[in-house]
C-alpha atoms as a PDB file:
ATOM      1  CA  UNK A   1       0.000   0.000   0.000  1.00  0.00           C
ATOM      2  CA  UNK A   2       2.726   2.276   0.750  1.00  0.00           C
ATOM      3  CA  UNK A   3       4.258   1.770  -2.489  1.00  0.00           C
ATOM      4  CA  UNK A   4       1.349   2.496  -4.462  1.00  0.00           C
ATOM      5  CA  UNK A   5       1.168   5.788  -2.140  1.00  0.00           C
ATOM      6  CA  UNK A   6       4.656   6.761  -3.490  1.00  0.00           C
ATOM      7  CA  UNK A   7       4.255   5.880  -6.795  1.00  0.00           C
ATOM      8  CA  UNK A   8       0.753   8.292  -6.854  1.00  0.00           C
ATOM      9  CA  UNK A   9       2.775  10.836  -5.247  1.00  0.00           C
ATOM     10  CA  UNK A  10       5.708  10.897  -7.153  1.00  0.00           C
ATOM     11  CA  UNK A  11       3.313  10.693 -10.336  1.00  0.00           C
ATOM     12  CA  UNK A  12       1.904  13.552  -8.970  1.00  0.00           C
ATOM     13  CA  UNK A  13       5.037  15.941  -8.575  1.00  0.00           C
ATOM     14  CA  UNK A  14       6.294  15.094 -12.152  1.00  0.00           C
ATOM     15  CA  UNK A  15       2.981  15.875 -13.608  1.00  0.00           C
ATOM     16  CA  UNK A  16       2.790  19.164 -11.862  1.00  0.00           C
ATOM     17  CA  UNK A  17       6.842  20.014 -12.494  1.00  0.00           C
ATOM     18  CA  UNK A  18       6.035  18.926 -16.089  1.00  0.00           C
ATOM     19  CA  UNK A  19       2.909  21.334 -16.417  1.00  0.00           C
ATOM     20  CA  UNK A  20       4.867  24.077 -14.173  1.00  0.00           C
ATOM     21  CA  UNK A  21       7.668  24.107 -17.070  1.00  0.00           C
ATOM     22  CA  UNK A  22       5.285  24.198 -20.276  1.00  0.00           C
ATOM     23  CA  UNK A  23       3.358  26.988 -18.533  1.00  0.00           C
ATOM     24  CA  UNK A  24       6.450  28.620 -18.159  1.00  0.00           C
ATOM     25  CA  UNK A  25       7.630  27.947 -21.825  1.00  0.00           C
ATOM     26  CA  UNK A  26       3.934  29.362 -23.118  1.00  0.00           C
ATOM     27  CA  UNK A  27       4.353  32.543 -20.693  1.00  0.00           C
ATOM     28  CA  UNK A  28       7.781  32.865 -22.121  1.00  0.00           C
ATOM     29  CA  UNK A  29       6.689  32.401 -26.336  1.00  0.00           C
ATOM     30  CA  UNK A  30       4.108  34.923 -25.150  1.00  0.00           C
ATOM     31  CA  UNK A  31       6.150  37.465 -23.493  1.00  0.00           C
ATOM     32  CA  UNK A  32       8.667  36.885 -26.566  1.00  0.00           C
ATOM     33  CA  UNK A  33       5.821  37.503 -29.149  1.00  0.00           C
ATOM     34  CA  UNK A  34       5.296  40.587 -27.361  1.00  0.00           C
ATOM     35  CA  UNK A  35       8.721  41.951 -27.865  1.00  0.00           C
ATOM     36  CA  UNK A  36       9.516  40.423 -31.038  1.00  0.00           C
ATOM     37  CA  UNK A  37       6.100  41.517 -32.891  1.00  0.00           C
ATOM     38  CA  UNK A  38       4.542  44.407 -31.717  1.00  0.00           C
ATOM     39  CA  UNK A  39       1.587  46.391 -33.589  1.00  0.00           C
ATOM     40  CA  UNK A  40       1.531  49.119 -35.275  1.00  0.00           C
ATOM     41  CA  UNK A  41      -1.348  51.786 -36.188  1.00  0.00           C
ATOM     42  CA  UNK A  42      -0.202  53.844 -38.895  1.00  0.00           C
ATOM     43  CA  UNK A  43      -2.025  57.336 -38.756  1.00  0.00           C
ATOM     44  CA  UNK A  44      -2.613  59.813 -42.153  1.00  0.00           C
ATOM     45  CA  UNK A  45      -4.782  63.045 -42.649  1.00  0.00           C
ATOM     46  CA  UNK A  46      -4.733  63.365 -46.405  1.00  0.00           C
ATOM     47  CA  UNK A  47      -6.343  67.349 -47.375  1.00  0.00           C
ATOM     48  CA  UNK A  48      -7.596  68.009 -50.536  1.00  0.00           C
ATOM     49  CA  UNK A  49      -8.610  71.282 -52.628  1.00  0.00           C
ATOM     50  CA  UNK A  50     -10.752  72.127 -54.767  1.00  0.00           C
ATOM     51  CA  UNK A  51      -9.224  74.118 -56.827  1.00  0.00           C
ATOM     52  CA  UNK A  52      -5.943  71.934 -56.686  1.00  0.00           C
ATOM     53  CA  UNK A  53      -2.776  73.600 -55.659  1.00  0.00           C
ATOM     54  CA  UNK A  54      -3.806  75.515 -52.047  1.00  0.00           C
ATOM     55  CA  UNK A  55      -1.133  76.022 -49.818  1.00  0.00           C
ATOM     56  CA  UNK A  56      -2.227  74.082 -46.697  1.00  0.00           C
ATOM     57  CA  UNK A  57      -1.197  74.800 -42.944  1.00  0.00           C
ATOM     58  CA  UNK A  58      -2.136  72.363 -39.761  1.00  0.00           C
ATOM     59  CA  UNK A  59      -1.703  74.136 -36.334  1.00  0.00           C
ATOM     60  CA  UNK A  60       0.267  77.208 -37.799  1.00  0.00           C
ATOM     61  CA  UNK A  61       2.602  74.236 -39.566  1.00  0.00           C
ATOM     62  CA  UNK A  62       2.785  74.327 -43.377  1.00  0.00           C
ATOM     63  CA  UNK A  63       1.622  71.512 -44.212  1.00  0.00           C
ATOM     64  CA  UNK A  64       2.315  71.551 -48.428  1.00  0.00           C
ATOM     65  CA  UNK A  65       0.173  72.143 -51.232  1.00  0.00           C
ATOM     66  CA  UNK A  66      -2.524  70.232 -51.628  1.00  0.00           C
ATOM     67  CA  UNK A  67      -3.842  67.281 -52.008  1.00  0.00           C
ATOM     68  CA  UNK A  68      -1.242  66.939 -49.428  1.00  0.00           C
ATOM     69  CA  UNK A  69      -1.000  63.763 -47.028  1.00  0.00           C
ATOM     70  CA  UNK A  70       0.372  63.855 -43.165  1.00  0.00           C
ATOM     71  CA  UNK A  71       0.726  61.451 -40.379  1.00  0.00           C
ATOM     72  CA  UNK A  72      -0.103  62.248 -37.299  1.00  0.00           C
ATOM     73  CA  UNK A  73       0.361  61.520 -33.348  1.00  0.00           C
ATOM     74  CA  UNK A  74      -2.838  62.570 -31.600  1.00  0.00           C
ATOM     75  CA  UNK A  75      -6.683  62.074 -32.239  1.00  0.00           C
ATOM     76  CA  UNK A  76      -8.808  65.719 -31.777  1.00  0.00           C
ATOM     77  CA  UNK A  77      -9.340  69.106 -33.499  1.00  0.00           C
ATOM     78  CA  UNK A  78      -7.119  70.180 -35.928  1.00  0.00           C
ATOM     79  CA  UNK A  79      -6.914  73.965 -36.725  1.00  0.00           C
ATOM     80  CA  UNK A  80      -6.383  74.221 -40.714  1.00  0.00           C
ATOM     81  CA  UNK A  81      -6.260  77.765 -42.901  1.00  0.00           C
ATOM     82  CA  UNK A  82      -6.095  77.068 -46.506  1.00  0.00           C
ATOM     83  CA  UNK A  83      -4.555  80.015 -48.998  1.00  0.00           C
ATOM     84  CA  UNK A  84      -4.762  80.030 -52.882  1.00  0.00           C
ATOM     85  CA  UNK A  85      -4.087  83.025 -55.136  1.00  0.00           C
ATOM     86  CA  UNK A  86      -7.205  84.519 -56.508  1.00  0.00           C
ATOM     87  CA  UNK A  87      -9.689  82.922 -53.717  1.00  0.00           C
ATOM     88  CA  UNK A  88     -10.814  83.345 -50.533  1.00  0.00           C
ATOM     89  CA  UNK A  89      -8.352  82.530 -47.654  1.00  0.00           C
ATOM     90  CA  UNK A  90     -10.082  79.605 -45.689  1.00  0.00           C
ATOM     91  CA  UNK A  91      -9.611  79.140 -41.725  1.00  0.00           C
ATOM     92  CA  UNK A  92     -11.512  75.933 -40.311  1.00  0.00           C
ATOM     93  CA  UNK A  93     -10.338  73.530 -37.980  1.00  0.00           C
ATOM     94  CA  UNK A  94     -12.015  69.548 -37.988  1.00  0.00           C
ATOM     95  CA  UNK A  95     -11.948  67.153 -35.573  1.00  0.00           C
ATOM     96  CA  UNK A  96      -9.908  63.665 -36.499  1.00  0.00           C
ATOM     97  CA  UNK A  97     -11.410  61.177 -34.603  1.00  0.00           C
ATOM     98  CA  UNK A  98     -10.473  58.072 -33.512  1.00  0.00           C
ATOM     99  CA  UNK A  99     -11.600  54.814 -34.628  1.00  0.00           C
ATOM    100  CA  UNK A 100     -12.683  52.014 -31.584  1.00  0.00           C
ATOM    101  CA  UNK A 101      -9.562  50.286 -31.745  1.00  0.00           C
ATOM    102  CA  UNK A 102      -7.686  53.677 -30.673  1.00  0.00           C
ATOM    103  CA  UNK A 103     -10.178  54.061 -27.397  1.00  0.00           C
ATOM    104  CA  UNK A 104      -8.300  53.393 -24.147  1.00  0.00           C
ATOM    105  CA  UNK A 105      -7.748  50.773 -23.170  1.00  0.00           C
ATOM    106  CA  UNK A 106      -8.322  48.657 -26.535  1.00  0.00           C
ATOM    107  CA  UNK A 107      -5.484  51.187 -27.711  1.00  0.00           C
ATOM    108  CA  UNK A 108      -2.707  49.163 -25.990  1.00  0.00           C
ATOM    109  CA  UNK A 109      -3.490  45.776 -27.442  1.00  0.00           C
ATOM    110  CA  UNK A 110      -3.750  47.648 -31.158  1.00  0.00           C
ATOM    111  CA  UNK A 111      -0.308  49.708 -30.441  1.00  0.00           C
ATOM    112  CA  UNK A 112       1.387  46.653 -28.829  1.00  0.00           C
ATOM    113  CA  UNK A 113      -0.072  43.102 -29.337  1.00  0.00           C
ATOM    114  CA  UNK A 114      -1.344  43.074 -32.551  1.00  0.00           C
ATOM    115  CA  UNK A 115       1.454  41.660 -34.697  1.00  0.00           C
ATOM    116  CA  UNK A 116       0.109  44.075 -37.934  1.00  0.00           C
ATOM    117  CA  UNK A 117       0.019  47.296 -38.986  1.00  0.00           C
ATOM    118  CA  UNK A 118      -3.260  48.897 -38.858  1.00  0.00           C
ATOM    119  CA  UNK A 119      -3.966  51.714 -41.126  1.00  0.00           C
ATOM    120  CA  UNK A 120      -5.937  54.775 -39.934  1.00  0.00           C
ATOM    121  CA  UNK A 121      -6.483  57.427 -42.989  1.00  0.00           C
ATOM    122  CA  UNK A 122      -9.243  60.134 -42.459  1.00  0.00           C
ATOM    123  CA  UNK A 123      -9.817  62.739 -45.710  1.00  0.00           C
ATOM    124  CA  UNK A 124     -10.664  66.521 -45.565  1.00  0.00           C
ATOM    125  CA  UNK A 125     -12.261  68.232 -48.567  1.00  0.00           C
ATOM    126  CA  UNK A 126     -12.432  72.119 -49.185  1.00  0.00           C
ATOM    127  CA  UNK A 127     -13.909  74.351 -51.944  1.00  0.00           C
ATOM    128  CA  UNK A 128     -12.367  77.564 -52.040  1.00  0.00           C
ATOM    129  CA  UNK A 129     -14.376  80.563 -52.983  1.00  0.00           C
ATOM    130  CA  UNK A 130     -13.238  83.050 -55.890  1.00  0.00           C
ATOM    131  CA  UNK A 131     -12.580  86.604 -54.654  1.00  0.00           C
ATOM    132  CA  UNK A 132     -14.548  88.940 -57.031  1.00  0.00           C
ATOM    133  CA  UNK A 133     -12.738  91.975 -57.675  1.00  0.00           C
ATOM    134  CA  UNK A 134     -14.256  95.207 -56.125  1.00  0.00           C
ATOM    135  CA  UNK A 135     -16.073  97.530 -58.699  1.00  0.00           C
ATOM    136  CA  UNK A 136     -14.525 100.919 -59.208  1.00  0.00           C
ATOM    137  CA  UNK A 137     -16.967 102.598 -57.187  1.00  0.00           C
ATOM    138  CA  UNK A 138     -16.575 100.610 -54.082  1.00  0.00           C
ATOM    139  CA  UNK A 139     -12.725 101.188 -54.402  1.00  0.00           C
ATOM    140  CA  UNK A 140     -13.461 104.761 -54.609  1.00  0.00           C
ATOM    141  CA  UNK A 141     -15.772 104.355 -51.532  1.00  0.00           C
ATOM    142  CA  UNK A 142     -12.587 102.574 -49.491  1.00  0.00           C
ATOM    143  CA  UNK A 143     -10.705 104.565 -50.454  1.00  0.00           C
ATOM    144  CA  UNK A 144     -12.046 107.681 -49.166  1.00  0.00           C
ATOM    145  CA  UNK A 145     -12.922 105.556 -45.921  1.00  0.00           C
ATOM    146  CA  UNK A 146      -9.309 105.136 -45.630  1.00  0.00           C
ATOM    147  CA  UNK A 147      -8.364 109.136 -46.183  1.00  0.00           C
ATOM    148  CA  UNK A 148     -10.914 110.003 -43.540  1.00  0.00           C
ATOM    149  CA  UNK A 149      -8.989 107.197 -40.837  1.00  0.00           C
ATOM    150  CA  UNK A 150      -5.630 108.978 -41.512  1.00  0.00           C
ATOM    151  CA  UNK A 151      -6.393 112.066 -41.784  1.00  0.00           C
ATOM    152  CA  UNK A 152      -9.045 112.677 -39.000  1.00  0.00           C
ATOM    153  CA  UNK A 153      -8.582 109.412 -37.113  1.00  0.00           C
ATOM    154  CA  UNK A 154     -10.904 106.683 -35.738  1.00  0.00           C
ATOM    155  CA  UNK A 155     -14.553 107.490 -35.848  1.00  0.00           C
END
């Protein structure tokens, strides 16, 4: 009886040293896959024009003539002016925001765990506006305006 008792017991320890060391080899491939391949979200604000060509800035940052395509770091508003000879300067600003798998805390297993590269790309559209040219009269107008500010000062 005491020899069956031993052999059950001694069963027993291998069996639990043997699953103790391939939990420790799975925890290790895991920890190893976490190093070895970690995600990646790759993050792009494209701009485009209408007419082509506008010179674009982002935060007071020239950004390049668009259509014009930039990564960026943070999710949120976004303040953009858009300049093109003969139209309208534009200032807007427009709000990037993030897609679920960028929401804390499912961000950490996109950014780290995920052994692929997502792709976030949001796209911004803008008509400009033609500037009409002021008839004669109205320059006339201003510029009498004008002579009557220099001249006599704020009224």
């Amino acid at each position: 009886m005491t020899t069956d008792r031993n052999i059950n017991e001694s069963c027993t320890r291998r069996t639990s040293a043997a699953s103790a060391s391939v939990c420790g080899v799975i925890c290790g491939l895991i920890a190893l896959c976490v190093v070895v391949l970690p995600g990646c979200v790759e993050r792009t604000l494209t701009i485009n024009t209408t007419p082509d060509g506008a010179l674009v800035y982002l935060n007071d940052e020239e950004a390049g003539r668009a259509p014009v395509s930039k990564n960026f770091l943070w999710y949120g508003n976004y303040d953009i002016v858009i300049r093109k000879e003969g139209y309208k300067t534009l200032k807007t600003s427009a709000n990037v925001r993030a897609p679920w798998y960028q929401v804390p805390p499912i961000d950490f297993f996109s950014e780290c765990l995920v052994p692929l590269t997502l792709r976030d790309n949001h796209y911004l559209e803008f008509e400009l506006e033609p500037i009409e040219p002021p008839t004669p009269d109205e320059l006339v107008k201003r510029a009498e305006q004008f002579k009557e500010r220099t001249v006599y000062g704020e009224k």
